[in-house]
N, C-alpha and C. Protein backbone atom coordinates (compact mmCIF):
# COMPACT_ATOMS: atom_id res chain seq x y z
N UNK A 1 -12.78 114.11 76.99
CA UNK A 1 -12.47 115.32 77.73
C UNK A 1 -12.92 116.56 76.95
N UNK A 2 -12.44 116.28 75.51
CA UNK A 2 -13.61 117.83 74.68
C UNK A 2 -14.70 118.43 74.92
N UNK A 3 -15.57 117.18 74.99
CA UNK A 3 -16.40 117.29 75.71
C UNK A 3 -17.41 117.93 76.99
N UNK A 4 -16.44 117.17 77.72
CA UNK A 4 -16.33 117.73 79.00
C UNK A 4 -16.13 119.22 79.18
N UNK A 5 -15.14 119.59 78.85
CA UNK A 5 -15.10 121.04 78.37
C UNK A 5 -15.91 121.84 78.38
N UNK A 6 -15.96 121.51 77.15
CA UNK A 6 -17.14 121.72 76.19
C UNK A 6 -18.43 122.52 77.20
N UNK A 7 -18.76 120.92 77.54
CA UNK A 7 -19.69 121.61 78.54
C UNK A 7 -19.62 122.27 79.61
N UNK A 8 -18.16 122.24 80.17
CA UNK A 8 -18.26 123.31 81.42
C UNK A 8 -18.57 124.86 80.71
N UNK A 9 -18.25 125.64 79.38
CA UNK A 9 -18.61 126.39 78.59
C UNK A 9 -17.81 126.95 77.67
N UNK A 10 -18.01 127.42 76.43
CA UNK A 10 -17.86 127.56 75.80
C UNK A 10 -16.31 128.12 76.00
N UNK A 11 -16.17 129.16 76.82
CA UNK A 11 -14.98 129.82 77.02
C UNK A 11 -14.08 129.11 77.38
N UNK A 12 -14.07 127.64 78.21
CA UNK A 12 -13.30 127.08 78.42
C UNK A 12 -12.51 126.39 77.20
N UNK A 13 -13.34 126.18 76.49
CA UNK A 13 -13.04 125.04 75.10
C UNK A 13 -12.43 126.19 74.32
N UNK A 14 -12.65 127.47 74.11
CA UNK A 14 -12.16 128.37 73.41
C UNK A 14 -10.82 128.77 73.40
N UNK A 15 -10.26 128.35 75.41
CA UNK A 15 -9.15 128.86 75.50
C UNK A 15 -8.09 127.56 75.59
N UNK A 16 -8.12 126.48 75.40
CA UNK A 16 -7.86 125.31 74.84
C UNK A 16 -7.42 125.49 73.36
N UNK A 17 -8.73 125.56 73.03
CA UNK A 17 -8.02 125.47 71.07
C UNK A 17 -7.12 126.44 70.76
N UNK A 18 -7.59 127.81 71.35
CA UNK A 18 -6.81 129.12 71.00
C UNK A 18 -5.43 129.03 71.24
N UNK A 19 -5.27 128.16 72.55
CA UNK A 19 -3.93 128.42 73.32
C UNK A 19 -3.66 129.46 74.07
N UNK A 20 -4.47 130.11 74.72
CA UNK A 20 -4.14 130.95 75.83
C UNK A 20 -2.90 131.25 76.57
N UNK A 21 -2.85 132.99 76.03
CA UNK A 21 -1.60 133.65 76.70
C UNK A 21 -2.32 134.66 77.27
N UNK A 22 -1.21 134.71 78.13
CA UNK A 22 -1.33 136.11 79.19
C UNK A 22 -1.58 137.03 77.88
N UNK A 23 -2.26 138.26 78.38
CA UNK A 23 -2.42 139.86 77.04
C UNK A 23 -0.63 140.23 78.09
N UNK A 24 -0.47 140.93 76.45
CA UNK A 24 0.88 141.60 76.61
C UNK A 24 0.53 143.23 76.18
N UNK A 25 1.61 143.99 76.30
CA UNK A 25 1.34 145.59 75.93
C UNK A 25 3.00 145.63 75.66
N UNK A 26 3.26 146.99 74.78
CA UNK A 26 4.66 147.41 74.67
C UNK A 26 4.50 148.76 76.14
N UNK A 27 5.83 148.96 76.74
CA UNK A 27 6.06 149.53 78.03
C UNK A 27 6.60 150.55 77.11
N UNK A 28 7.39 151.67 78.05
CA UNK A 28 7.77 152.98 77.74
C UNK A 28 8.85 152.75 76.87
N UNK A 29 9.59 151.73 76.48
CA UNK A 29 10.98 151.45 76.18
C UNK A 29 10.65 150.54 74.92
N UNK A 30 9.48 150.34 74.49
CA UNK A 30 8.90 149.33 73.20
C UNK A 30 9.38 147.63 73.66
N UNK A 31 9.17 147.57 74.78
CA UNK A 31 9.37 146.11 75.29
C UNK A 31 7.99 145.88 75.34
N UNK A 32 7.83 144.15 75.32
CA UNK A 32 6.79 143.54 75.16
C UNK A 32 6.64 142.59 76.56
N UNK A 33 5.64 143.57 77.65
CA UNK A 33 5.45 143.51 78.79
C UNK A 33 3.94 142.57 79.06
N UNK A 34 4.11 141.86 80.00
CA UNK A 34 2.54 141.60 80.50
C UNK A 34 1.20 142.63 81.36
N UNK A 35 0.46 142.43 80.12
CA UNK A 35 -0.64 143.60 80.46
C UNK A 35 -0.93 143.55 82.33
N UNK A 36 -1.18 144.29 82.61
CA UNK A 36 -1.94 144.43 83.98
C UNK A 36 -3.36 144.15 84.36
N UNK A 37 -3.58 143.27 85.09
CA UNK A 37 -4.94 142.67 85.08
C UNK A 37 -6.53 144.06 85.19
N UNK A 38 -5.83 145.08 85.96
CA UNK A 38 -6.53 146.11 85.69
C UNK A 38 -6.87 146.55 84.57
N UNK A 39 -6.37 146.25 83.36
CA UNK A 39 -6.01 147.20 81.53
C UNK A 39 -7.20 146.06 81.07
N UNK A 40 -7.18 144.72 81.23
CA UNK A 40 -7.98 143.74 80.40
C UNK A 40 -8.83 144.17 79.71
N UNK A 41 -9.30 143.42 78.13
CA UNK A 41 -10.58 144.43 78.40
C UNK A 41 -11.49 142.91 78.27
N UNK A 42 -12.58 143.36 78.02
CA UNK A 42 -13.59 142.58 78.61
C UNK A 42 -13.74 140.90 77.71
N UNK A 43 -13.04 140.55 76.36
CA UNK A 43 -12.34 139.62 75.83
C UNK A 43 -11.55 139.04 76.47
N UNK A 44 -10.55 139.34 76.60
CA UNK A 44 -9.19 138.97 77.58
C UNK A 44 -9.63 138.66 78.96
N UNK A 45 -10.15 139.32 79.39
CA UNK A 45 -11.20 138.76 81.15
C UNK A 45 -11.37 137.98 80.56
N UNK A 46 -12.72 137.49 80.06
CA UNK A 46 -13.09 136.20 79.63
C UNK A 46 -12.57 135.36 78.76
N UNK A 47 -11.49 135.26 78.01
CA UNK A 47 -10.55 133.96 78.11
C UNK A 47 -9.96 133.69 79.32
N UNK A 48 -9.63 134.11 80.23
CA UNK A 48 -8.96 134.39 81.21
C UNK A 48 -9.92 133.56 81.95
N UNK A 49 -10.63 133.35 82.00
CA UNK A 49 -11.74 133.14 82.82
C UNK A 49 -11.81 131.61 82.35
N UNK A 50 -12.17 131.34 80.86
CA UNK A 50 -12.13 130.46 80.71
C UNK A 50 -11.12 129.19 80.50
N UNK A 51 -9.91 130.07 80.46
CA UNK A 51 -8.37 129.05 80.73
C UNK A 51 -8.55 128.55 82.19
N UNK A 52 -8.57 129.18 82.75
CA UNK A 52 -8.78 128.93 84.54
C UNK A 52 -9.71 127.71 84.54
N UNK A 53 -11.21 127.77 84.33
CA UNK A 53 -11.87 126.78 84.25
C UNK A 53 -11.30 125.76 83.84
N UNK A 54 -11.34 125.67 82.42
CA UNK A 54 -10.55 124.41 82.35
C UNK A 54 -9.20 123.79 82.66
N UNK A 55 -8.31 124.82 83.36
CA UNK A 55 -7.18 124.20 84.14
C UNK A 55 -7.46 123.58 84.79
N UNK A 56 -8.48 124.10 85.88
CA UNK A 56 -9.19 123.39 86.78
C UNK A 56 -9.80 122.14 86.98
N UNK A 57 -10.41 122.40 85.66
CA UNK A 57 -11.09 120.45 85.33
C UNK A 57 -10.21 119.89 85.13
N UNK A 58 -8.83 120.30 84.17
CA UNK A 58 -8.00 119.22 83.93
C UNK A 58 -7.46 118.88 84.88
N UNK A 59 -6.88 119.79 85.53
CA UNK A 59 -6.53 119.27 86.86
C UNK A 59 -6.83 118.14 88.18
N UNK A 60 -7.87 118.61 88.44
CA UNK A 60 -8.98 117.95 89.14
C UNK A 60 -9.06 116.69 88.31
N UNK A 61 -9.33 116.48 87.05
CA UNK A 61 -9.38 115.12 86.31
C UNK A 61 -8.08 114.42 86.26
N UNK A 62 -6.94 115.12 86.33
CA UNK A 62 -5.44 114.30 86.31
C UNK A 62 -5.92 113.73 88.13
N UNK A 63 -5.93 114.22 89.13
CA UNK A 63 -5.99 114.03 90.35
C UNK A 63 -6.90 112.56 90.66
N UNK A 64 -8.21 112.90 90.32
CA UNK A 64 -8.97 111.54 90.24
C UNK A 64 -8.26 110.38 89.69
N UNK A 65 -7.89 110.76 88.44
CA UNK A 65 -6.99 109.47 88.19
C UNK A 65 -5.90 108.63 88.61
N UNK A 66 -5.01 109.79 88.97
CA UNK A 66 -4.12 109.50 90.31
C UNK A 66 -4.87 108.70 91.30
N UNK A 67 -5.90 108.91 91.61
CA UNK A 67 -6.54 108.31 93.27
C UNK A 67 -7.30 107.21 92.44
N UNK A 68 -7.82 106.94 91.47
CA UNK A 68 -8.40 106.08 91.35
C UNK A 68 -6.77 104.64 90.96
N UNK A 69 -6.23 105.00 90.53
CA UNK A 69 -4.85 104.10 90.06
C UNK A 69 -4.40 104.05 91.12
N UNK A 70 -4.31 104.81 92.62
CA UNK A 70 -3.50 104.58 93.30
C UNK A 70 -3.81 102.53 94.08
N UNK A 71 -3.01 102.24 94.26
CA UNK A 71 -3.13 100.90 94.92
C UNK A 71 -1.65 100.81 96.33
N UNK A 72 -1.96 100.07 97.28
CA UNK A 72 -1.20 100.04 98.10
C UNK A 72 0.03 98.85 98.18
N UNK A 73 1.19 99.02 98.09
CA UNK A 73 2.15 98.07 97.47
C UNK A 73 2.60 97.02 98.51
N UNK A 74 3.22 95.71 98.57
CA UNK A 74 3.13 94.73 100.17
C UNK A 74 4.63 95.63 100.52
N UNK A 75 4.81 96.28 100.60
CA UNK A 75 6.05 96.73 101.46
C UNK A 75 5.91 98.15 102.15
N UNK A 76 4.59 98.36 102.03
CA UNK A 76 4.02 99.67 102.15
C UNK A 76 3.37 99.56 103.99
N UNK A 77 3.19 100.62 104.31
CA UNK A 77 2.59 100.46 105.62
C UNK A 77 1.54 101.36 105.35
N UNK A 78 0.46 101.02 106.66
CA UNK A 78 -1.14 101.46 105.83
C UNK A 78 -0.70 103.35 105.89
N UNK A 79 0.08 103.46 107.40
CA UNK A 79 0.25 105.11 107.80
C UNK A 79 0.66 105.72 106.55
N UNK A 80 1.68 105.64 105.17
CA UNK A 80 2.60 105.67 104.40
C UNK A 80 1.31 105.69 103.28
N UNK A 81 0.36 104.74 103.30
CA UNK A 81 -0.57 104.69 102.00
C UNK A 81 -1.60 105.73 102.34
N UNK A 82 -1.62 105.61 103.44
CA UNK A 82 -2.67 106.87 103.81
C UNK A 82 -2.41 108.27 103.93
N UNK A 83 -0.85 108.48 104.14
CA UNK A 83 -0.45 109.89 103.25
C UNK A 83 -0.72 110.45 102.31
N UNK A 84 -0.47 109.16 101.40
CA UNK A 84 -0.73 109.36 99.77
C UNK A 84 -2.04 109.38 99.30
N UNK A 85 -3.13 109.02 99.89
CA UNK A 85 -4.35 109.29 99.66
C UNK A 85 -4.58 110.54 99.97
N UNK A 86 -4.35 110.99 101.10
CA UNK A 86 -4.56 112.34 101.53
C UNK A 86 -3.95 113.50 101.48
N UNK A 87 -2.86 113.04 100.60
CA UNK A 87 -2.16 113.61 99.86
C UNK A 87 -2.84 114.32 98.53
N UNK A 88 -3.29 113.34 98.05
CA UNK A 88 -4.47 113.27 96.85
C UNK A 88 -5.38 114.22 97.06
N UNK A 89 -6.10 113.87 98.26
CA UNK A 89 -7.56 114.54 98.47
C UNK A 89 -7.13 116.04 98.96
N UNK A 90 -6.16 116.29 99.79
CA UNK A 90 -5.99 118.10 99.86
C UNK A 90 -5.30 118.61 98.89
N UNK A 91 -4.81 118.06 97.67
CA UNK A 91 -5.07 118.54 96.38
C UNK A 91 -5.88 118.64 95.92
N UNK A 92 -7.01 117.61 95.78
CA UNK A 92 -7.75 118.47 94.87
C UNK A 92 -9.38 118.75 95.93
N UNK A 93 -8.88 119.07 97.13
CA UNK A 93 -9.65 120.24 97.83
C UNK A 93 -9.20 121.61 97.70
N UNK A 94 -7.43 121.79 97.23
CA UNK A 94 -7.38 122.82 97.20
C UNK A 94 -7.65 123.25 95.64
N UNK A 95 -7.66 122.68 94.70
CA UNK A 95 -8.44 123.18 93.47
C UNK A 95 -9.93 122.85 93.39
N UNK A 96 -10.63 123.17 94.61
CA UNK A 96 -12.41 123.20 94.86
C UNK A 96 -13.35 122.27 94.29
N UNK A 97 -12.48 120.82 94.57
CA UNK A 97 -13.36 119.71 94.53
C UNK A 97 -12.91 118.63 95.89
N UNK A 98 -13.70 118.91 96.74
CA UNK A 98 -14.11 118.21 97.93
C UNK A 98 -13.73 116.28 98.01
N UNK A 99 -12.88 115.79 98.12
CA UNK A 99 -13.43 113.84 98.28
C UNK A 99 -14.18 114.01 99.45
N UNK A 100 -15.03 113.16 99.57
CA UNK A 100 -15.70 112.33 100.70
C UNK A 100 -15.36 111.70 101.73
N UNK A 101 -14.95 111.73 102.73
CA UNK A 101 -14.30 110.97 103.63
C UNK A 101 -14.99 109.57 103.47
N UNK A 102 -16.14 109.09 103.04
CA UNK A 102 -16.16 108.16 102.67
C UNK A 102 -15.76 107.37 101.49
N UNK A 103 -15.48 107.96 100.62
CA UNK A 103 -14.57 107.73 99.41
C UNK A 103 -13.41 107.62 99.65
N UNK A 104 -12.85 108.17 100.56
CA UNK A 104 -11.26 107.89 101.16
C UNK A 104 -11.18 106.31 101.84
N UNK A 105 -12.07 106.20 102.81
CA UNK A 105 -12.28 105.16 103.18
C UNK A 105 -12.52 103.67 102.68
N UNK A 106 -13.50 104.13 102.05
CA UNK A 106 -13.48 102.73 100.95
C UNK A 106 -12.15 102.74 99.93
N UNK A 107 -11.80 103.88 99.50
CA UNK A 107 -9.94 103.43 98.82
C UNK A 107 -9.26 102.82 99.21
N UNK A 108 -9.47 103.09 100.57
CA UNK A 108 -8.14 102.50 101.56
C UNK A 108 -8.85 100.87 101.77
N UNK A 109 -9.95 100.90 102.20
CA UNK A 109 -10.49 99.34 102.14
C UNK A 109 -9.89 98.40 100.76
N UNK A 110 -10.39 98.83 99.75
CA UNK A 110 -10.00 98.38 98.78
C UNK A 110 -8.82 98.07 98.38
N UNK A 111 -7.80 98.86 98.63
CA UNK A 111 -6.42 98.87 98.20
C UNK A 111 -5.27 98.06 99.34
N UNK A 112 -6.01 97.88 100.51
CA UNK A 112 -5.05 96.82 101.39
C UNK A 112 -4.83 95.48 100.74
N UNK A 113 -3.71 95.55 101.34
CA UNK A 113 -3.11 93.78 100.47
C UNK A 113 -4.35 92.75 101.42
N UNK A 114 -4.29 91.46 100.61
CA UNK A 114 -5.27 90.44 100.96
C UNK A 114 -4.85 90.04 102.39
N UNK A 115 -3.74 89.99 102.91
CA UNK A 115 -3.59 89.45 104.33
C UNK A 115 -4.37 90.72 105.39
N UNK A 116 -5.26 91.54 104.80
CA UNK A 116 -5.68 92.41 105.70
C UNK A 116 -7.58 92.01 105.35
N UNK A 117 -7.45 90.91 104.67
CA UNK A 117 -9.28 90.61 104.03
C UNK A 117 -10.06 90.61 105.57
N UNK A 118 -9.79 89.38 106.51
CA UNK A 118 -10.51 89.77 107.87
C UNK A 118 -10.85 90.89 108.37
N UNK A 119 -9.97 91.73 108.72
CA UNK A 119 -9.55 92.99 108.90
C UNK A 119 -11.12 94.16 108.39
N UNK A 120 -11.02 93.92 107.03
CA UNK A 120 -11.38 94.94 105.62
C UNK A 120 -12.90 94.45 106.39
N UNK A 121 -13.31 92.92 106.17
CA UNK A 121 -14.27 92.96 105.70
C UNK A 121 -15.04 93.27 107.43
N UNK A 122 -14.49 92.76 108.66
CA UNK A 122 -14.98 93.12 109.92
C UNK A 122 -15.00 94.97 110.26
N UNK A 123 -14.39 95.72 110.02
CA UNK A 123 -14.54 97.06 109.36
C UNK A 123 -16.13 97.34 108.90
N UNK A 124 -15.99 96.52 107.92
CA UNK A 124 -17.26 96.52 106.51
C UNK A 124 -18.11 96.21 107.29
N UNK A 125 -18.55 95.35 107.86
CA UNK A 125 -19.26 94.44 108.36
C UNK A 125 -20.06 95.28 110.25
N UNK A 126 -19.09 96.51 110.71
CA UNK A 126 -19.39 96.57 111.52
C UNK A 126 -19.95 98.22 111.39
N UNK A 127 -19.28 98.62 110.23
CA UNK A 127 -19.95 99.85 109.89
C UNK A 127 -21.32 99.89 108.55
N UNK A 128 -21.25 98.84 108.60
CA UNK A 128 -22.90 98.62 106.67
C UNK A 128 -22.16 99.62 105.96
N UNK A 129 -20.52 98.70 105.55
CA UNK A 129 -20.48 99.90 104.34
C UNK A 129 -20.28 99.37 102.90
């Protein structure tokens, strides 16, 4: 995952090691307030910038893993497993990584219990997938 980082850019990996905080300022009263995104200066934007990024990947990378581990349990009904997939996928559409409706599809192929093999493979078989 350093890596990974890594290469999404530099700023991302920067605000990782650093540990990224909000910028703070003292207010009229010598309290220690959170700066206003207007005040930033052009440092602070860009950690800022680059915490985000890599929230993002991590995120998006916890999510995949979730969907790739997910499996469908024999007491489960397909409507109930197929929540949870799509559950999955408008998460991490809403952090701006898209699944495939064909990637959904083949999950769900894959993850039915074996008393659904006829089923799976006439599916398979009638769409070339």
């Amino acid at each position: 995952m350093d890596v990974f980082l890594m290469s999404l850019d530099m700023r991302s990996w920067r605000a990782i090691i650093s540990c990224w905080e909000h910028s703070t300022e003292k207010d009229e009263a010598d309290q220690t307030v959170r700066k206003s995104e207007l005040k930033w200066t052009k440092e602070e934007d860009d950690a800022t910038v680059g915490n985000s990024r890599a929230l993002n990947a991590l995120f998006n990378a916890i999510l995949i893993s979730r969907f790739e581990a997910l499996q469908m349990t024999e007491d489960e009904t397909i409507a109930e497993f197929n929540v949870r997939i799509l559950d999955i996928a408008n998460e991490s559409d809403a952090l701006g990584k898209k699944m495939l409706n064909s990637k959904l599809v083949r999950k769900v192929l894959r993850s039915l219990p074996s008393k659904f093999n006829m089923k799976v493979t006439a599916i398979e078989e009638a769409n070339d997938l």
